[in-house]
Protein backbone atom coordinates (compact mmCIF):
# COMPACT_ATOMS: atom_id res chain seq x y z
CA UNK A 1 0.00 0.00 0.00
CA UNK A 2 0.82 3.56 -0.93
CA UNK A 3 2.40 5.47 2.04
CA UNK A 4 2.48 8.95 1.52
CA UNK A 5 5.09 9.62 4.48
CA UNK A 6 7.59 6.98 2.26
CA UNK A 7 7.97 9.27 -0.61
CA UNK A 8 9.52 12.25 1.60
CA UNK A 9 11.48 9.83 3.29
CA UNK A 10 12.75 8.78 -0.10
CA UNK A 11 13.91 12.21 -1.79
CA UNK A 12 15.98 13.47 1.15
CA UNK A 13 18.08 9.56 0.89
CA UNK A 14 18.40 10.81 -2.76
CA UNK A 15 19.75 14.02 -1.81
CA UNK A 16 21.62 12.83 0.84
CA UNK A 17 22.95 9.69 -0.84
CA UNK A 18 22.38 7.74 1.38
CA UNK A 19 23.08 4.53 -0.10
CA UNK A 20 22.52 1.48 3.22
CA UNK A 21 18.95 3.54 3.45
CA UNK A 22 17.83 2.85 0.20
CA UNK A 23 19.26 -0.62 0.28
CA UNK A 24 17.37 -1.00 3.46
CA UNK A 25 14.03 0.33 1.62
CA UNK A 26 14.48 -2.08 -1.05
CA UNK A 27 15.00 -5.27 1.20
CA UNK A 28 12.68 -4.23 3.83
CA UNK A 29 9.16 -3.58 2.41
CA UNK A 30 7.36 -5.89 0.12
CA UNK A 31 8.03 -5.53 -3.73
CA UNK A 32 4.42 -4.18 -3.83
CA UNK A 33 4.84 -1.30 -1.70
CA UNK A 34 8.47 -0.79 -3.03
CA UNK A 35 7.16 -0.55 -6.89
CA UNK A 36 3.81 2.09 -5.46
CA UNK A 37 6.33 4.30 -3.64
CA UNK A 38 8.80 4.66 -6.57
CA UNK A 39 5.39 5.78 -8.91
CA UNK A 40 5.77 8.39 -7.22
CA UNK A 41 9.44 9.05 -8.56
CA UNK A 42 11.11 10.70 -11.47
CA UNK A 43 12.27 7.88 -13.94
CA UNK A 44 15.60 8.32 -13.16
CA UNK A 45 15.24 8.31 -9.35
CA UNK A 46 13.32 5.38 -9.35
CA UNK A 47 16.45 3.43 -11.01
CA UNK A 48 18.57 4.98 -8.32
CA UNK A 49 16.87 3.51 -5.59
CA UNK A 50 16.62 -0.27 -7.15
CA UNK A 51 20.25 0.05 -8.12
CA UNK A 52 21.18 -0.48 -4.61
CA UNK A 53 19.60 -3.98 -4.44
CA UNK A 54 20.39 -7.03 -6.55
CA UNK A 55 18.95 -7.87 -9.86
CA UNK A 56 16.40 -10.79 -8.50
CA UNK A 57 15.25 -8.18 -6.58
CA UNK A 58 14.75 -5.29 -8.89
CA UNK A 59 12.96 -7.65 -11.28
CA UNK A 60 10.23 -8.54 -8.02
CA UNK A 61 9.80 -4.81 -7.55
CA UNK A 62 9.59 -4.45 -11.55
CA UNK A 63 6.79 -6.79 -11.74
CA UNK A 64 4.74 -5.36 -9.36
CA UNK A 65 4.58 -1.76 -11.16
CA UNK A 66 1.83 -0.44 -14.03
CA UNK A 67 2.62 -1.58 -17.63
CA UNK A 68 2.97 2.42 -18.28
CA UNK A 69 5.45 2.74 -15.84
CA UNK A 70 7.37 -0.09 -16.96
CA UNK A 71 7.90 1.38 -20.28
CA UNK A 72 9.13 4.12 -18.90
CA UNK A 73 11.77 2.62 -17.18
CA UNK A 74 13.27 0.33 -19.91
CA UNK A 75 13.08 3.03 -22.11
CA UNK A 76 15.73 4.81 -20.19
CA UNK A 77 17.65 1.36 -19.37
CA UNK A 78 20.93 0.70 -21.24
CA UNK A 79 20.97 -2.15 -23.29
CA UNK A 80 22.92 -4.90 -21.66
CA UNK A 81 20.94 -3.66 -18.10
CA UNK A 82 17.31 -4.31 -20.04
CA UNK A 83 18.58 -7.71 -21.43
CA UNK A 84 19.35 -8.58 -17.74
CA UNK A 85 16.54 -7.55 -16.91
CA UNK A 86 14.27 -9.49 -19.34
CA UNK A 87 16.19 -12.69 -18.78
CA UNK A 88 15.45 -12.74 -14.76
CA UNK A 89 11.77 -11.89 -15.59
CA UNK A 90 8.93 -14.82 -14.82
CA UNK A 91 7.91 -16.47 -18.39
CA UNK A 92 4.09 -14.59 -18.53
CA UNK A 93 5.75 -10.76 -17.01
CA UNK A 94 8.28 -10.85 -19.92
CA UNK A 95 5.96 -12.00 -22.91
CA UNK A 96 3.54 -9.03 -21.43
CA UNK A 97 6.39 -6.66 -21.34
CA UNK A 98 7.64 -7.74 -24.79
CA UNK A 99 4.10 -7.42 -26.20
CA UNK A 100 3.91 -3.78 -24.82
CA UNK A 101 7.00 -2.94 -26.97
CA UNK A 102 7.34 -1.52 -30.89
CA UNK A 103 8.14 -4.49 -33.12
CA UNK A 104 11.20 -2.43 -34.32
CA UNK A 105 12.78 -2.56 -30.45
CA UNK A 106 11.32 -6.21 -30.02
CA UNK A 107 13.52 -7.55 -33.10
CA UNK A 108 16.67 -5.36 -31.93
CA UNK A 109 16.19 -7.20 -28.56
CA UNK A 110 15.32 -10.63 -29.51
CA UNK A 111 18.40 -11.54 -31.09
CA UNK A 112 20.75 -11.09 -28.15
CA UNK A 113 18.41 -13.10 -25.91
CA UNK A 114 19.55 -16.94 -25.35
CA UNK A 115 18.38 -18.93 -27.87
CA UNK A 116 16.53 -21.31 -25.35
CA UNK A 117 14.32 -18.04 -23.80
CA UNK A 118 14.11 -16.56 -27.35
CA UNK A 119 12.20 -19.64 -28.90
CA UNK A 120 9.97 -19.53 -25.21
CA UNK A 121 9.42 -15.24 -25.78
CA UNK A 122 8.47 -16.33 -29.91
CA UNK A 123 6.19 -19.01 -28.90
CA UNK A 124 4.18 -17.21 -25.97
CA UNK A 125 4.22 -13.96 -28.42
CA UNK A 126 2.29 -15.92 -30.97
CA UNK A 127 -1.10 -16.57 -28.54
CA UNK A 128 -3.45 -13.95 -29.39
CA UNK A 129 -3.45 -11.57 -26.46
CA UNK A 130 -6.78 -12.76 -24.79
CA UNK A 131 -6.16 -16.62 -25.17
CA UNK A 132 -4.84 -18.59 -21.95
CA UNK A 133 -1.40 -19.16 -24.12
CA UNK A 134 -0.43 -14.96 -23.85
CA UNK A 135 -1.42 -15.29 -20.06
CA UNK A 136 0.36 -18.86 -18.90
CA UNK A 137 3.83 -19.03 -17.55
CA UNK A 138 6.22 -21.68 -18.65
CA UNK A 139 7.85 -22.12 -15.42
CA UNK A 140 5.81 -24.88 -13.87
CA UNK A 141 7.32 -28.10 -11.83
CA UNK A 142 7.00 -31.26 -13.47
CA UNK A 143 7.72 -35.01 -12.62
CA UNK A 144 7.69 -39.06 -14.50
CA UNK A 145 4.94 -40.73 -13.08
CA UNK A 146 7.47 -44.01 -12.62
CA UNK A 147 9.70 -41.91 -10.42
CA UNK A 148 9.39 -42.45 -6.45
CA UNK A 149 8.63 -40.13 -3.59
CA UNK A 150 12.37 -39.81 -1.90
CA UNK A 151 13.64 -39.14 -5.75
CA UNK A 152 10.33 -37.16 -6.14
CA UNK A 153 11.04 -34.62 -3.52
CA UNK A 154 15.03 -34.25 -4.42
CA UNK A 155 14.07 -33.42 -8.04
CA UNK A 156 11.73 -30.62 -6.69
CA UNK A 157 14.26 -29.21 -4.57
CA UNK A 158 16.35 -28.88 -7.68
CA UNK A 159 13.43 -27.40 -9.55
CA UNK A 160 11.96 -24.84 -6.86
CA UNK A 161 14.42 -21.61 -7.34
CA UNK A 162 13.50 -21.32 -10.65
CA UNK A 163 9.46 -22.66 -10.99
CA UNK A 164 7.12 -19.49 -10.53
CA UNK A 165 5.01 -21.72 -7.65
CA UNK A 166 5.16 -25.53 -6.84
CA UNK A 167 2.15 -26.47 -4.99
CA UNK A 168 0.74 -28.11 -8.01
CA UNK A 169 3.69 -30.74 -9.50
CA UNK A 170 2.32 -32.00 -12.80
CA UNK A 171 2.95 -35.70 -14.00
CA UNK A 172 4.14 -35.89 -17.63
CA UNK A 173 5.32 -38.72 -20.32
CA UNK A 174 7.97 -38.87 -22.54
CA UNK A 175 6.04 -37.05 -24.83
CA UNK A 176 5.01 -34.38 -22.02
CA UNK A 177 1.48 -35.42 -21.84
CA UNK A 178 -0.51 -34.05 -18.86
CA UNK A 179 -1.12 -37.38 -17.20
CA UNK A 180 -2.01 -36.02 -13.34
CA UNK A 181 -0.96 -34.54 -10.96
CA UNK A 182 0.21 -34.34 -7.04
CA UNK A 183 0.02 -31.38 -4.80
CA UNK A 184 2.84 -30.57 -2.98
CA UNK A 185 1.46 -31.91 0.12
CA UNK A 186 0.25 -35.12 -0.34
CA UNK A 187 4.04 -35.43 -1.88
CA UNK A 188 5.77 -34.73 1.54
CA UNK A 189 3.19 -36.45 3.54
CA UNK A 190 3.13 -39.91 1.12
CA UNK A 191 5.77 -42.85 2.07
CA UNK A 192 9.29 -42.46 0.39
CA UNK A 193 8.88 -45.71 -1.74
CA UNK A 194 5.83 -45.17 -2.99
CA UNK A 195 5.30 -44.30 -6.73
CA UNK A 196 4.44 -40.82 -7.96
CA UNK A 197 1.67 -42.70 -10.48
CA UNK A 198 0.36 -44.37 -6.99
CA UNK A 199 -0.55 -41.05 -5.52
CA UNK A 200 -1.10 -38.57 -8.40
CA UNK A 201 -4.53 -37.94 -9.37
CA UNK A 202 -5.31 -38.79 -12.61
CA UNK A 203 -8.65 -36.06 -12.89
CA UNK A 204 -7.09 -33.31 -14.40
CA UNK A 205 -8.76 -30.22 -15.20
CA UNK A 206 -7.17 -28.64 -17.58
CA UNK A 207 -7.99 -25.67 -20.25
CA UNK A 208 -6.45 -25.31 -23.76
CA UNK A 209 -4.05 -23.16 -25.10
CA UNK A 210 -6.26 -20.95 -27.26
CA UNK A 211 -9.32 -20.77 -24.35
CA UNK A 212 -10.53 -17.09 -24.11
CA UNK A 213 -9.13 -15.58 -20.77
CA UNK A 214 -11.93 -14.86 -19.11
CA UNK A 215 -13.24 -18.60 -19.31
CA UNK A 216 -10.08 -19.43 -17.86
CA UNK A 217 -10.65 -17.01 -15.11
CA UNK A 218 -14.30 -18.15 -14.63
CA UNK A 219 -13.17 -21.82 -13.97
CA UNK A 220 -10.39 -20.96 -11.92
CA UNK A 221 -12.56 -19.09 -9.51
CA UNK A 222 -14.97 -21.63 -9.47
CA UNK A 223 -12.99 -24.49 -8.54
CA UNK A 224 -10.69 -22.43 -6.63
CA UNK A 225 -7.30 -23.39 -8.17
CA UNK A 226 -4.28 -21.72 -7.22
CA UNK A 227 -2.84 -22.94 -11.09
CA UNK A 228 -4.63 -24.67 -13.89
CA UNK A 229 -2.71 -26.45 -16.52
CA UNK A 230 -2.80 -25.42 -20.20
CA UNK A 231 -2.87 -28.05 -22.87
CA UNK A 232 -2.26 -28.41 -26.64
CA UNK A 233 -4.74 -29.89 -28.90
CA UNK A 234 -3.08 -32.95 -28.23
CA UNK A 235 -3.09 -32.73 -24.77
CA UNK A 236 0.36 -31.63 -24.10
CA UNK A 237 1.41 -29.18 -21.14
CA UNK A 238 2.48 -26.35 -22.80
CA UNK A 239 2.31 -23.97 -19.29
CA UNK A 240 0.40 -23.20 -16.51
CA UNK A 241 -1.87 -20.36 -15.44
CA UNK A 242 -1.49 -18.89 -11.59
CA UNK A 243 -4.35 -17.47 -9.22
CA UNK A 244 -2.32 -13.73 -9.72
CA UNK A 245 -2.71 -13.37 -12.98
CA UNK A 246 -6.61 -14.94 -13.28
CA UNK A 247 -7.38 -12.16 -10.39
CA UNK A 248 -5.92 -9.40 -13.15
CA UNK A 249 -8.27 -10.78 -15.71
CA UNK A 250 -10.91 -10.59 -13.34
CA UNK A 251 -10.03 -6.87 -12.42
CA UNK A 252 -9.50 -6.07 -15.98
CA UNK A 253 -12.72 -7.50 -17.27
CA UNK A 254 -15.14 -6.21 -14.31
CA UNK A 255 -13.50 -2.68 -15.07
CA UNK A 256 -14.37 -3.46 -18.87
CA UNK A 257 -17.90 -4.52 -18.15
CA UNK A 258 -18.18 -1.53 -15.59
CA UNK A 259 -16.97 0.88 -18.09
CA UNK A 260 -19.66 -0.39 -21.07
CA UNK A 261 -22.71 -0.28 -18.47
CA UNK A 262 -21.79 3.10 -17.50
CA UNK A 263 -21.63 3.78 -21.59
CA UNK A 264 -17.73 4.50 -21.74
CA UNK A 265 -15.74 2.80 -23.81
CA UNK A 266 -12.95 0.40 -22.17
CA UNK A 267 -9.89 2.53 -21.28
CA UNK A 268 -6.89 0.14 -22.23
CA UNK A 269 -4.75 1.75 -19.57
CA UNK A 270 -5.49 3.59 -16.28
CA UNK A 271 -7.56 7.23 -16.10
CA UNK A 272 -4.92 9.33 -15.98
CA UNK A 273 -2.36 7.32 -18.12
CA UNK A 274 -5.13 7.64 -20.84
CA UNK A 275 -4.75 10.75 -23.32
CA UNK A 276 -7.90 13.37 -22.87
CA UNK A 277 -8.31 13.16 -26.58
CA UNK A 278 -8.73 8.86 -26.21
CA UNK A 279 -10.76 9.63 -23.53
CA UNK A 280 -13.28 12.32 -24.67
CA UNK A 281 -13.70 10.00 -27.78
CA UNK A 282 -14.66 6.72 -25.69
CA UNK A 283 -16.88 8.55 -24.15
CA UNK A 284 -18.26 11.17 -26.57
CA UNK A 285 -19.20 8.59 -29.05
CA UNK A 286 -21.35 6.55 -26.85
CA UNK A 287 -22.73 10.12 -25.78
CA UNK A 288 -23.61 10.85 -29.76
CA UNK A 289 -25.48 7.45 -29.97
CA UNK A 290 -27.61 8.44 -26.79
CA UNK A 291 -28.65 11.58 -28.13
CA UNK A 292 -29.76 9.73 -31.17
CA UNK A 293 -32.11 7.73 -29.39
CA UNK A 294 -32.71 10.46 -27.33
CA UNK A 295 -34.21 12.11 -30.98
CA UNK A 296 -36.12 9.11 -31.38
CA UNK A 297 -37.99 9.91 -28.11
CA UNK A 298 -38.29 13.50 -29.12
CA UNK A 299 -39.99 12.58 -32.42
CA UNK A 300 -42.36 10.49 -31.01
CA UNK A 301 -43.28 12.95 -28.49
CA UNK A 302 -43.96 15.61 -31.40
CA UNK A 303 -45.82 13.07 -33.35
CA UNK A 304 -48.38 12.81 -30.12
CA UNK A 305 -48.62 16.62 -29.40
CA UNK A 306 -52.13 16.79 -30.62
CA UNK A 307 -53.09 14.38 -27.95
CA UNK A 308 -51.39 16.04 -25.24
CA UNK A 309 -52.69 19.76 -26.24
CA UNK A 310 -56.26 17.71 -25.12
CA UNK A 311 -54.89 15.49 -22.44
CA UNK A 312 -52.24 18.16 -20.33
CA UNK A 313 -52.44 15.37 -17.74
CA UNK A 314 -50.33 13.14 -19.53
CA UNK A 315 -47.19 15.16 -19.51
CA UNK A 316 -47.40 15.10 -15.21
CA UNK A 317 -46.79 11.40 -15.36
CA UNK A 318 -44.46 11.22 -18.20
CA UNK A 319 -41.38 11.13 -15.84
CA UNK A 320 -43.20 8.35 -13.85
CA UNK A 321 -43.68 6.48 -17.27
CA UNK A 322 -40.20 7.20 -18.30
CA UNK A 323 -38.18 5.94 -14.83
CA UNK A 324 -39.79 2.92 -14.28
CA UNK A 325 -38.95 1.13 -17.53
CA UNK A 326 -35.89 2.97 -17.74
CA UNK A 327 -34.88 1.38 -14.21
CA UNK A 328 -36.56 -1.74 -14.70
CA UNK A 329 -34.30 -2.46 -18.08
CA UNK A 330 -31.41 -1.62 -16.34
CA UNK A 331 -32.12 -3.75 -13.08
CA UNK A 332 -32.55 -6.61 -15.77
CA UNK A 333 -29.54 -6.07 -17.67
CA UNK A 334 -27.08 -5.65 -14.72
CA UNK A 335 -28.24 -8.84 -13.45
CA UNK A 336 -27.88 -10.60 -16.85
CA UNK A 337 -24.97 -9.51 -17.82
CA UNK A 338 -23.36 -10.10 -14.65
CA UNK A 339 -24.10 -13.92 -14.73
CA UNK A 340 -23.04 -13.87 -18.59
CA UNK A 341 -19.86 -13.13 -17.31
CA UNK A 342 -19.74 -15.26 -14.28
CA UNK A 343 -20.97 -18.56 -16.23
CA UNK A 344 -24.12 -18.76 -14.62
CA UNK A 345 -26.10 -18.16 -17.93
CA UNK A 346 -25.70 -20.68 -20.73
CA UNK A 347 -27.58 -21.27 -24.28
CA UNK A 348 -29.13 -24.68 -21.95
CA UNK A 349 -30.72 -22.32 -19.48
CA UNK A 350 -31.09 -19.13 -21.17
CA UNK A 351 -34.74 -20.01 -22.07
CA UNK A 352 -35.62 -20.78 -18.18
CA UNK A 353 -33.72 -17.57 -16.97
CA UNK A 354 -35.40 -15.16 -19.67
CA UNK A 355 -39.06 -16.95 -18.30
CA UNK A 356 -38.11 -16.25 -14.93
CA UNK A 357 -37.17 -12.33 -15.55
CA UNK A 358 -40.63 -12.14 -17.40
CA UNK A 359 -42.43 -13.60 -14.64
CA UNK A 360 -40.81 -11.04 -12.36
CA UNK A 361 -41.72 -8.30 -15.02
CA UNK A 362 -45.11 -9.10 -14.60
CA UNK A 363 -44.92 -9.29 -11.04
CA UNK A 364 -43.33 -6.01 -10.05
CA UNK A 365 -44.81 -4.26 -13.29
CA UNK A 366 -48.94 -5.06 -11.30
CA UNK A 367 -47.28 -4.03 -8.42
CA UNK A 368 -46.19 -0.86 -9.37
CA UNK A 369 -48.60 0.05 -11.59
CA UNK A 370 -51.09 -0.63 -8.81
CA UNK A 371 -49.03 2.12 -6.41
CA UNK A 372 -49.11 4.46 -9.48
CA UNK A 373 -52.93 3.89 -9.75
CA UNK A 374 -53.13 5.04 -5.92
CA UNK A 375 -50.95 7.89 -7.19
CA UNK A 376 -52.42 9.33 -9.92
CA UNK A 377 -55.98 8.90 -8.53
CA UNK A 378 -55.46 11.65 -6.20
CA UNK A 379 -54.51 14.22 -9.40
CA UNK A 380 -56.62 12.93 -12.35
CA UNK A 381 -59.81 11.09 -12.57
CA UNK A 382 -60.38 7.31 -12.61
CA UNK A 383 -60.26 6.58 -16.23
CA UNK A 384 -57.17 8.91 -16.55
CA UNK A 385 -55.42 7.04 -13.33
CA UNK A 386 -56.07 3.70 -14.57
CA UNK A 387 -54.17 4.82 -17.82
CA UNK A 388 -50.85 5.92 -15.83
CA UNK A 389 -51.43 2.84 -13.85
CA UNK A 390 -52.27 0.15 -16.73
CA UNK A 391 -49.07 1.84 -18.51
CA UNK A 392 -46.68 1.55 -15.65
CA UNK A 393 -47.63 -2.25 -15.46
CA UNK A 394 -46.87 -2.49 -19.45
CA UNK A 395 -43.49 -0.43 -19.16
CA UNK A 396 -42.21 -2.16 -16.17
CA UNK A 397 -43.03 -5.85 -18.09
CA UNK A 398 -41.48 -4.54 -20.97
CA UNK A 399 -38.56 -3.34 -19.36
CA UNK A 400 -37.50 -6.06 -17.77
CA UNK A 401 -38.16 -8.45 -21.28
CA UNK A 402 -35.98 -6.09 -22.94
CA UNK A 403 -33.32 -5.90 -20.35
CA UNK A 404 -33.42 -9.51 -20.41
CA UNK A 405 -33.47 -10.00 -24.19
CA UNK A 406 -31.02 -7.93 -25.50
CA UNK A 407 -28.01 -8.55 -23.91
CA UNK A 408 -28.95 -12.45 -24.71
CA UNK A 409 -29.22 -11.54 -28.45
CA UNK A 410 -25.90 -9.63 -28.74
CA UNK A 411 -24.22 -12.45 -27.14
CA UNK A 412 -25.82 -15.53 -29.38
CA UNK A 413 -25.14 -12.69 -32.54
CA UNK A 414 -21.18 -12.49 -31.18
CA UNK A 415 -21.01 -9.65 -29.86
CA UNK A 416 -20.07 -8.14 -26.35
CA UNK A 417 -23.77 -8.31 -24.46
CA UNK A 418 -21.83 -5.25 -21.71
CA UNK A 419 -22.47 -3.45 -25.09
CA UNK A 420 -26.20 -3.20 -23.85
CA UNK A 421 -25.38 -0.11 -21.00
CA UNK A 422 -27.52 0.92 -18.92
CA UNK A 423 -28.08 4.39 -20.18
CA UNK A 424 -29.09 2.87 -23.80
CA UNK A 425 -31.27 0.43 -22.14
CA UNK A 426 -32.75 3.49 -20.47
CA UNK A 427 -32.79 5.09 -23.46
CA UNK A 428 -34.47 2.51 -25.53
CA UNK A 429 -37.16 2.19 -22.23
CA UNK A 430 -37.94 5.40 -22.81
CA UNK A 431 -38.55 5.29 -26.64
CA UNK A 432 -41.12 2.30 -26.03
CA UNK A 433 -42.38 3.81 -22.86
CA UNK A 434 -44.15 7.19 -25.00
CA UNK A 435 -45.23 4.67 -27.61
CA UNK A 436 -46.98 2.53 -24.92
CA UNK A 437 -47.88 5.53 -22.76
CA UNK A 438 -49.99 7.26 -25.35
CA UNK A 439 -51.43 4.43 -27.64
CA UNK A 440 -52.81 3.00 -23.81
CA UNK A 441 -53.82 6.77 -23.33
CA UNK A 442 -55.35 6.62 -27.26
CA UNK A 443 -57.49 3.65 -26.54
CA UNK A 444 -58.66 3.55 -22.81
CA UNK A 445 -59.66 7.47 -23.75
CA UNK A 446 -61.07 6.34 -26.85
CA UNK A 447 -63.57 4.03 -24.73
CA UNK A 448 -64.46 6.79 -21.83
């Protein structure tokens, strides 16, 4: 965590140079705090400070900061420093570095890499970016089934320095098919002679190499894996995926998802890392395509003036009208999006689930338009009250169908259902709300 008395503290061991305090900063804190505090640093300050620790250490603190301010930094790093740099990296940090680069400074860079790493940086740099390939790690432990427990356990220790975690040991082939695995755990705990293939379990759940992120992140968080394995096509373990870097998929898709309800376009890097022309754009646009519908509305107002120059009444509850299949849609769509993107609504139960949100349409929509009924009877006449309260029932049903519906469609058409905000659902509500308002208010008046 960010401590604001740090940064102080900081700048007067710069000016002081005082060299066993900024060591001392380094080792002390945790890499997290270390990588906040220098944020808060000129470039070049922040390099003085890690220089006084060793290079394992200055590669934890690295890892821990913002992809923005990691580009700043290398781009002020000499060469042979960077390449150092790179190298100590974990497997998944340096192919997301890498990615983040120009191809010109990627191809001056990739030749004086070790041939073994280069061939690992090519190969994780040809995933596309969302697929569980660009977010696995290479560096996972791995054992022969045929090999026993006391050999087991002396292979691991050889492994551990350099395997990104090893509470998960995966059993593999000659060929390197995934053929179990053994938590760290039962490994210790199992009898020395014993067999790796006599305790492993053979149940793997496992996810393949081109698997969108987000369903990787989904099934992680349901069964509560700390890594999942990732497979080729022909069942090969080609890496592993850790619980850190599923949580920033999580983060970075809720902030998507938040972002397109709240009808912005996703920011691909942080608020105030974004430019303000990127940013009035991504939001401006979906502005211009509210105001659009918000014409639509408009027109259809216009085209009922004549009935409200005899009806004034109408226009008092238009707001009513107007909210509560606004709010309805929206209530909908947040809830159906939200279990889109926790894997809670399929195409087996989508039929059930959009029955369900109808039924609850038609539930709150006679509920409400019976409290609007008590409302309006106090302003207006019967006849006019039941047509506020007959249309609040209709808008609220419809609401809810269409908050349900849409997002459904986009997603069975391929698209992104967060697409659906909330303001255009609104928007939208509000459309179909005057057209039901006044054709209710057409024909109930029609009949008085």
């Amino acid at each position: 965590m960010h401590d604001p008395l740090l940064v102080p503290e900081l700048k007067e061991m710069l000016h002081d140079g005082d060299e066993a305090a900024m060591r001392e900063f380094c080792g002390v804190f945790h890499p997290g705090v270390v990588a906040e505090n220098l944020a808060e640093l000129p470039t070049a300050d922040a390099w003085r400070v890690l220089s006084h620790t060793d290079l394992q250490r200055q590669v934890e603190v690295f890892e821990f900061m913002e992809r923005e301010r990691q580009m700043e930094l290398v781009s002020t790093l000499p060469q042979p420093q960077l390449l150092s740099l790179i190298e100590e990296m974990s497997a998944d940090d340096r192919a997301d570095l890498l990615r983040s680069m120009e191809d010109d400074q990627l191809e001056r860079l990739l030749p004086l890499i070790a041939q073994a790493e280069r061939s690992e940086i090519r190969r994780l740099l040809s995933y596309p970016e969302s697929s569980a390939g660009a977010l696995m790690t290479t560096d996972y432990a791995s054992l022969p089934e045929e090999l026993s427990v006391r050999d087991a356990l002396a292979a691991l220790h050889h492994q551990a320095p350099d395997r990104e975690t090893i509470y998960y040991i995966y059993v593999l082939d000659e060929l390197r098919h995934l053929r179990g695995f053994v938590s760290l755990r039962k490994l210790i705990l199992a009898r020395p002679d014993l067999l790796v293939r006599e305790i492993m379990d053979r149940d793997v759940l496992s996810v393949r190499v081109t698997e969108d992120q987000e369903s990787v992140a989904n099934k992680m968080a349901r069964y509560d894996f700390i890594a999942m394995p990732v497979v080729d096509d022909q069942n090969r373990l080609v890496g592993i995926i850790t619980h850190d870097d599923v949580l920033d998929v999580l983060r970075e898709e809720a902030t998507e998802d938040a972002h397109r309800m709240g009808a912005v376009g996703p920011l691909e890097d942080s608020y105030l890392a974004t430019p303000f022309h990127t940013l009035a754009w991504k939001r401006g646009i979906w502005l211009v395509l509210l105001l659009v519908a918000g014409f639509g509305t408009s027109w259809l107002l216009n085209h009922y003036d004549a009935v409200t120059e005899n009806h004034e009444w109408l226009v008092w509850f238009l707001p009513l009208v107007l909210a509560s299949g606004g709010n309805s849609g929206s209530q909908s769509a947040t809830l159906i999006i939200r279990a889109m993107s926790l894997g809670e609504l399929n195409k087996q139960n989508q039929a059930l689930i959009l029955r369900r949100e109808v039924a609850t349409g038609v539930s709150l929509g006679l509920a409400m338009g019976l409290l609007a009924l008590m409302f309006a009877v106090c302003y207006v006449a019967w006849p006019s009250a039941l047509v506020v309260g007959g249309t609040i029932a209709l808008v609220v049903t419809l609401g809810t169908t269409n908050g349900t519906l849409l997002p459904i469609v986009l997603r069975n058409l391929g698209f992104d259902p967060a697409l659906m905000s909330n303001p255009l659902i609104a928007s939208l509500s509000d459309a179909l709300g005057v057209l039901t308002y006044y054709n209710v208010a057409l024909y109930c008046l029609s009949l008085a």
